[in-house]
N, C-alpha and C. Protein backbone atom coordinates (compact mmCIF):
# COMPACT_ATOMS: atom_id res chain seq x y z
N UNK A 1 -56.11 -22.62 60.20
CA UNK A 1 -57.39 -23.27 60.47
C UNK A 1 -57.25 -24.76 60.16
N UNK A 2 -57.62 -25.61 61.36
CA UNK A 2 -57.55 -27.14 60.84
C UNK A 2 -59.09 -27.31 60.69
N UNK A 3 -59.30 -27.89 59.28
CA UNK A 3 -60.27 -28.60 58.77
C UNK A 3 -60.52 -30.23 59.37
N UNK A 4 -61.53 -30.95 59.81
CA UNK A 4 -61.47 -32.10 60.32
C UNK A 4 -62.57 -32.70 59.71
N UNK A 5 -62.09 -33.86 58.79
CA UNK A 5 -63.09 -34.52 58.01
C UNK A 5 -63.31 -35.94 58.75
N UNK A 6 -64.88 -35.71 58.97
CA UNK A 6 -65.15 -36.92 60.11
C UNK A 6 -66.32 -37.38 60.04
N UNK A 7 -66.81 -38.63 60.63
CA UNK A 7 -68.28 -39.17 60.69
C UNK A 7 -68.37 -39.04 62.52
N UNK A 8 -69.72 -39.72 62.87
CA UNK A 8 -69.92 -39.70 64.17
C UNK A 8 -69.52 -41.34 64.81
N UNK A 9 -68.20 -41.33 64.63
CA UNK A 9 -67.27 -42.88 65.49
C UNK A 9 -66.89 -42.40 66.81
N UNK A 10 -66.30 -43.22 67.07
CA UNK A 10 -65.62 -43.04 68.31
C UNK A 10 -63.72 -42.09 68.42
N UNK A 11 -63.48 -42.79 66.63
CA UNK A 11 -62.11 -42.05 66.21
C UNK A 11 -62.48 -40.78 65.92
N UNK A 12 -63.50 -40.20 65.48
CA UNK A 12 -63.66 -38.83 65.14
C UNK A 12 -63.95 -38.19 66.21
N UNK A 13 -64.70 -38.72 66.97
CA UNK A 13 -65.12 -37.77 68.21
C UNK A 13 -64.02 -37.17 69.01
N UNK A 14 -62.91 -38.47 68.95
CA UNK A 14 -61.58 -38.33 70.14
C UNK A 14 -60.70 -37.15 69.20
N UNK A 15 -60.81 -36.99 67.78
CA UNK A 15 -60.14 -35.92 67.26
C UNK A 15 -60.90 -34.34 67.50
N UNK A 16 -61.77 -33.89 67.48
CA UNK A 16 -62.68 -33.35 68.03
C UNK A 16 -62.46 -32.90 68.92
N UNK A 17 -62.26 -34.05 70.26
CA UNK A 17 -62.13 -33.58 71.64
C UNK A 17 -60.80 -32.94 71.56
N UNK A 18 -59.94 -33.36 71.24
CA UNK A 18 -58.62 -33.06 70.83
C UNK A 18 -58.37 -31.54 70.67
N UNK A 19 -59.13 -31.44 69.55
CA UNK A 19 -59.53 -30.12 68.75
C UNK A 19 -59.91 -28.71 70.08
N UNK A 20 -60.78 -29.41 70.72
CA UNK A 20 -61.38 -28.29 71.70
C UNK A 20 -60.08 -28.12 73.40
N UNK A 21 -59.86 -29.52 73.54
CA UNK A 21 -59.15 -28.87 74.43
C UNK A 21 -57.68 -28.18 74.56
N UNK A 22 -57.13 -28.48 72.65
CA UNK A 22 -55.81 -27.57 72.50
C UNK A 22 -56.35 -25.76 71.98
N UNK A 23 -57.97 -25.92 72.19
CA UNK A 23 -58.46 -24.49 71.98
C UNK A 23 -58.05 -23.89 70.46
N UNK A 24 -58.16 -24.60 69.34
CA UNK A 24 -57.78 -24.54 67.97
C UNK A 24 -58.94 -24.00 67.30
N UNK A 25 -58.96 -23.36 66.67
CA UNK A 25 -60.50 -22.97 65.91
C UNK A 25 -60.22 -23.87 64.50
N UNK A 26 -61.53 -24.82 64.69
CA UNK A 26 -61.13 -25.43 63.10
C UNK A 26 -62.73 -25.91 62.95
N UNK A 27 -63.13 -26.01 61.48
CA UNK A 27 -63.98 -26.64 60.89
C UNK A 27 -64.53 -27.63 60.97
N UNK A 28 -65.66 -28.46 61.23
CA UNK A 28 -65.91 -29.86 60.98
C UNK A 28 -67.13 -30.38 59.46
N UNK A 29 -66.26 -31.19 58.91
CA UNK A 29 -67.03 -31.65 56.81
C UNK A 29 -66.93 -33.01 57.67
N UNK A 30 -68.58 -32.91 57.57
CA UNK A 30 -69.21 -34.83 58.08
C UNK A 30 -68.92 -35.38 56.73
N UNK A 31 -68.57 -36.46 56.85
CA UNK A 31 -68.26 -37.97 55.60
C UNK A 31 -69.05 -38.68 55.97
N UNK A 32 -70.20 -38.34 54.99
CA UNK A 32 -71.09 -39.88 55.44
C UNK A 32 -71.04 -41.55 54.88
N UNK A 33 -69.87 -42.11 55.68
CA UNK A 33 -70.00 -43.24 55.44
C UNK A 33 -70.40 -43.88 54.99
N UNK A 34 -72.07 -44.36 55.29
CA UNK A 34 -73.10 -44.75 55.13
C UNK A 34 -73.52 -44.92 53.62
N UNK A 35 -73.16 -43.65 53.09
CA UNK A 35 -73.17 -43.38 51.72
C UNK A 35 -71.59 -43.76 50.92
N UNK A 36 -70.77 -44.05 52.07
CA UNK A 36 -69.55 -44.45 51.30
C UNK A 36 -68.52 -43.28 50.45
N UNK A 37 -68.92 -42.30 51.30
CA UNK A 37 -68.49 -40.66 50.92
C UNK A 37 -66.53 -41.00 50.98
N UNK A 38 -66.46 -41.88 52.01
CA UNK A 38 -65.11 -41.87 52.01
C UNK A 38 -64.01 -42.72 51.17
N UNK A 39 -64.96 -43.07 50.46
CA UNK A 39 -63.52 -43.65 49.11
C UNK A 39 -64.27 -43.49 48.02
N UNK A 40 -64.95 -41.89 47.85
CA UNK A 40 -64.66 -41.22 46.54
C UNK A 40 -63.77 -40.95 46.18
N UNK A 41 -62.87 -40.65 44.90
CA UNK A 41 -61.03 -40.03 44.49
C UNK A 41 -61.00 -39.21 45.90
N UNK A 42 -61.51 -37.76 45.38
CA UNK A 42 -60.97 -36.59 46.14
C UNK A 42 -61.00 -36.64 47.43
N UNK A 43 -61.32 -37.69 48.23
CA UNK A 43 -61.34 -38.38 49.75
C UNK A 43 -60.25 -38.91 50.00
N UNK A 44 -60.20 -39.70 49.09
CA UNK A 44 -59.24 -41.23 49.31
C UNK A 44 -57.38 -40.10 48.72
N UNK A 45 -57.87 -39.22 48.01
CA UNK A 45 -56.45 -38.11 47.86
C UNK A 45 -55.49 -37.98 49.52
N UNK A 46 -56.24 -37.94 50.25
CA UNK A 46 -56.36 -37.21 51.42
C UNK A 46 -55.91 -38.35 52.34
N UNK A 47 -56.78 -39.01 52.33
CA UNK A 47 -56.60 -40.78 53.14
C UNK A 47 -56.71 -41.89 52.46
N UNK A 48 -55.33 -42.34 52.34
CA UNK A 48 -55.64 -43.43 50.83
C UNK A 48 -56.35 -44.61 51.41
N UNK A 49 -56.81 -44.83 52.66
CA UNK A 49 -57.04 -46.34 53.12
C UNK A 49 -58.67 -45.87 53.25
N UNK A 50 -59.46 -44.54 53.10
CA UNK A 50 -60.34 -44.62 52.71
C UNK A 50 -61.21 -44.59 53.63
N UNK A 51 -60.49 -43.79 55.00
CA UNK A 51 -60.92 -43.88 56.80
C UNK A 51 -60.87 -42.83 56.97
N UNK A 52 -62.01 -42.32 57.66
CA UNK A 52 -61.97 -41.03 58.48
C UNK A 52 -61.41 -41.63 59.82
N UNK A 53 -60.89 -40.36 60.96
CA UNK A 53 -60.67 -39.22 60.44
C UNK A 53 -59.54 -38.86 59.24
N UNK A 54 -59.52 -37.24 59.17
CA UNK A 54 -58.18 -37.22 58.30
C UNK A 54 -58.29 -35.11 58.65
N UNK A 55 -57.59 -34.80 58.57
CA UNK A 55 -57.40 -33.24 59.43
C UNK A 55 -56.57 -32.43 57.66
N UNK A 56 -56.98 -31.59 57.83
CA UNK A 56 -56.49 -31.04 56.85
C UNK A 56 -55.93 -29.15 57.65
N UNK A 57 -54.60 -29.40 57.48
CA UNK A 57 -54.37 -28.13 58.23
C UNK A 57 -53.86 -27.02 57.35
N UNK A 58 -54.78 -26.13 57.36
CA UNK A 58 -54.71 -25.26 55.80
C UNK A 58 -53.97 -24.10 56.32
N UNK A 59 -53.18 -23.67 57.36
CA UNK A 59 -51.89 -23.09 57.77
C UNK A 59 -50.88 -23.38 57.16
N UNK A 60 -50.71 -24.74 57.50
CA UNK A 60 -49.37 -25.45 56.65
C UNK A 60 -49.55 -26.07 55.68
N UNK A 61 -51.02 -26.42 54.89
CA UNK A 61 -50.96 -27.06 53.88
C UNK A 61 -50.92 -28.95 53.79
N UNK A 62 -51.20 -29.53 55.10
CA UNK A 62 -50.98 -30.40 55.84
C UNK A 62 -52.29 -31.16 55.98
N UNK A 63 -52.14 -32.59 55.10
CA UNK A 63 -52.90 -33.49 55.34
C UNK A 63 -52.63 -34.92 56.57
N UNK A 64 -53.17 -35.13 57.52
CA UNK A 64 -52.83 -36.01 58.52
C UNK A 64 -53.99 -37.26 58.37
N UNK A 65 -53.76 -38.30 58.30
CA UNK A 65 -55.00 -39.05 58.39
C UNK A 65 -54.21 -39.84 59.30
N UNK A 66 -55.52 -41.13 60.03
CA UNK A 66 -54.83 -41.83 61.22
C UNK A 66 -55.07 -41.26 62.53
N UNK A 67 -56.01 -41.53 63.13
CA UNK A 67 -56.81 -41.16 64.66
C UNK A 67 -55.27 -40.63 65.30
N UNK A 68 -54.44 -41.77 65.49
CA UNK A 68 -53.15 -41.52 66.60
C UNK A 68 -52.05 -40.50 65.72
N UNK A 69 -51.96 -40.54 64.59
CA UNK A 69 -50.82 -39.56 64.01
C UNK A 69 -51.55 -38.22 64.42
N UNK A 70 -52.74 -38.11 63.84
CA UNK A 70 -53.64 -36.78 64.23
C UNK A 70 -53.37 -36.13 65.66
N UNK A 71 -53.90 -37.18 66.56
CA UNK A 71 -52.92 -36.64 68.04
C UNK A 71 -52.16 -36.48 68.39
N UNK A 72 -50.71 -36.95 66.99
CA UNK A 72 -49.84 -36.85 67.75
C UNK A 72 -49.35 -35.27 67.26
N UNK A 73 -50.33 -34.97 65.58
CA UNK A 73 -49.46 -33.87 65.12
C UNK A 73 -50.10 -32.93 65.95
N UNK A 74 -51.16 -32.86 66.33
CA UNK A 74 -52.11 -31.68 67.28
C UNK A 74 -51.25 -32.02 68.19
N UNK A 75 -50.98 -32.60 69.21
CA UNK A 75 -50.08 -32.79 70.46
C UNK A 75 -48.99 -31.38 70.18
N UNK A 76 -47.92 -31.90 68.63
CA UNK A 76 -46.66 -31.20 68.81
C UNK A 76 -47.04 -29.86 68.32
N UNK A 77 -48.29 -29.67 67.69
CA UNK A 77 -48.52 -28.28 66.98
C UNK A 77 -48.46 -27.37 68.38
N UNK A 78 -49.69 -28.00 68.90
CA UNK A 78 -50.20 -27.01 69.98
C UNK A 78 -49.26 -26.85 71.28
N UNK A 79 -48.43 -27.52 71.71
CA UNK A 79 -47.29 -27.96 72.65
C UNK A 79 -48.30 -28.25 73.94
N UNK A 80 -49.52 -29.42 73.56
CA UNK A 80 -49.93 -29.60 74.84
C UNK A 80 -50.37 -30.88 74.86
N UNK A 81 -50.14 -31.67 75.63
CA UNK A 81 -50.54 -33.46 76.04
C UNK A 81 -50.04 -34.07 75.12
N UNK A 82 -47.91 -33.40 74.96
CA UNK A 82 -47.59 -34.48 74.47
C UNK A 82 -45.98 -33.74 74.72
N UNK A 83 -45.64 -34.03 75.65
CA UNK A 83 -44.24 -33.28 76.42
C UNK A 83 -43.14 -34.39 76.08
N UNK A 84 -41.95 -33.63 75.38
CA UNK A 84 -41.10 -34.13 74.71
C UNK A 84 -40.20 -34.87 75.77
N UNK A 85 -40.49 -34.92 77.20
CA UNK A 85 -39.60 -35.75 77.95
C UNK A 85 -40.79 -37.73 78.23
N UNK A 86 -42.04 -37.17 77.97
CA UNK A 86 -43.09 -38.15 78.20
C UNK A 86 -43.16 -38.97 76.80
N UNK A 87 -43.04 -38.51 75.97
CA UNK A 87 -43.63 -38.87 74.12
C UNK A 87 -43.19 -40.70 74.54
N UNK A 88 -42.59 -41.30 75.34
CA UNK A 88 -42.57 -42.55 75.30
C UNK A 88 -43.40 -43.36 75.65
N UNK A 89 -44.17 -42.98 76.48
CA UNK A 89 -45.15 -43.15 77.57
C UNK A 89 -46.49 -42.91 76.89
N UNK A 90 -46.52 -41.80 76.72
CA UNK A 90 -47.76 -41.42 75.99
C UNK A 90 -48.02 -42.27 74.50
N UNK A 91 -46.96 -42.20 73.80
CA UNK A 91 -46.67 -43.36 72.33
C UNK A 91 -47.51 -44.82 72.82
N UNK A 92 -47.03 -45.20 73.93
CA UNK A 92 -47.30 -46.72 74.30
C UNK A 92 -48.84 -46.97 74.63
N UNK A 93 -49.34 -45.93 75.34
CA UNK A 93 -50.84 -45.63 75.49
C UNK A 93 -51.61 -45.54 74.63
N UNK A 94 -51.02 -44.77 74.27
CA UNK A 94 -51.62 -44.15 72.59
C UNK A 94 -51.78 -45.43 71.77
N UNK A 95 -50.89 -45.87 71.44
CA UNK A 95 -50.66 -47.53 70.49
C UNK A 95 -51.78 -48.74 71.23
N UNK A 96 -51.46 -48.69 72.52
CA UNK A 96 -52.72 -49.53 73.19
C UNK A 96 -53.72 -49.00 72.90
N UNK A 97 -54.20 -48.36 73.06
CA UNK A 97 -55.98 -47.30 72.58
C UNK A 97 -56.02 -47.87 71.14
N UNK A 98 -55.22 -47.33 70.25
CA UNK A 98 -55.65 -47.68 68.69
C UNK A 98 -55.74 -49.33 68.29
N UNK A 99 -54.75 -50.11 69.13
CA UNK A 99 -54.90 -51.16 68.55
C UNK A 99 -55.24 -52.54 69.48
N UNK A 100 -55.77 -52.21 70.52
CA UNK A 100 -56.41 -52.99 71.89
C UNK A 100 -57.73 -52.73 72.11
N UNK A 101 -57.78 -50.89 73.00
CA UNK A 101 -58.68 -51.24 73.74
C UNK A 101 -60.02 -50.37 72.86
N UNK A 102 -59.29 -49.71 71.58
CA UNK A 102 -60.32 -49.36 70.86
C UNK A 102 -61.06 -50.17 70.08
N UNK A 103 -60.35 -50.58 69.49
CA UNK A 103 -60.86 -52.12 68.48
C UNK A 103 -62.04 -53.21 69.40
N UNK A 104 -61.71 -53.21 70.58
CA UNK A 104 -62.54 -54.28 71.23
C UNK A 104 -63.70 -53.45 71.78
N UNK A 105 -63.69 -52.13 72.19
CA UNK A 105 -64.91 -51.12 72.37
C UNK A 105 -65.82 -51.39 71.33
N UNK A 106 -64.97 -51.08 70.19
CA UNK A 106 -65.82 -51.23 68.68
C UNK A 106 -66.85 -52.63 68.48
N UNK A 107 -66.12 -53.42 69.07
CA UNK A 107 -66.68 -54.70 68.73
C UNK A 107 -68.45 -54.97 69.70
């Protein structure tokens, strides 16, 4: 079961979507921001920079934080939308989204 600790952003939602279309049954624990839920200790254990999202995969015992690592470990878990002959391609996209065209959405 992956656990997904998240607020309502744009990074949590895309983990989420993630979530439903590799057909995973997992949990969602809202972090309310707002309240600054996410750099209490037992948060910041999990994601030291104190950012949702962060996935907790209690199969393996497996903490992931980081919108794009998250997709990438759901990608290789599930063996889907992330094909080991493409991972270069998809990496470069992926890296543009997190640090281009998401950031300027945000803005």
């Amino acid at each position: 079961m992956i656990e997904l600790l998240t607020a309502d952003t744009p990074n949590g939602k895309k983990i989420s979507i993630m979530l439903e279309e590799i057909d995973f049954k997992y949990k969602t624990t809202k972090i309310d921001i707002y309240k600054d839920e996410q750099f209490k200790p037992d948060f910041k254990k999990i994601s030291p920079f104190g950012k949702i999202p962060v996935i907790i995969d209690h199969d393996n015992n497996e903490n992931v934080f980081e919108s794009g690592a998250i997709l990438i470990y759901l990608g290789e878990k599930s063996n889907k939308f992330y094909e080991k002959n493409n991972r270069t391609k998809i990496n470069q996209w992926l890296m543009a989204q997190m640090g281009l065209i998401g950031p300027l959405i945000g803005q």
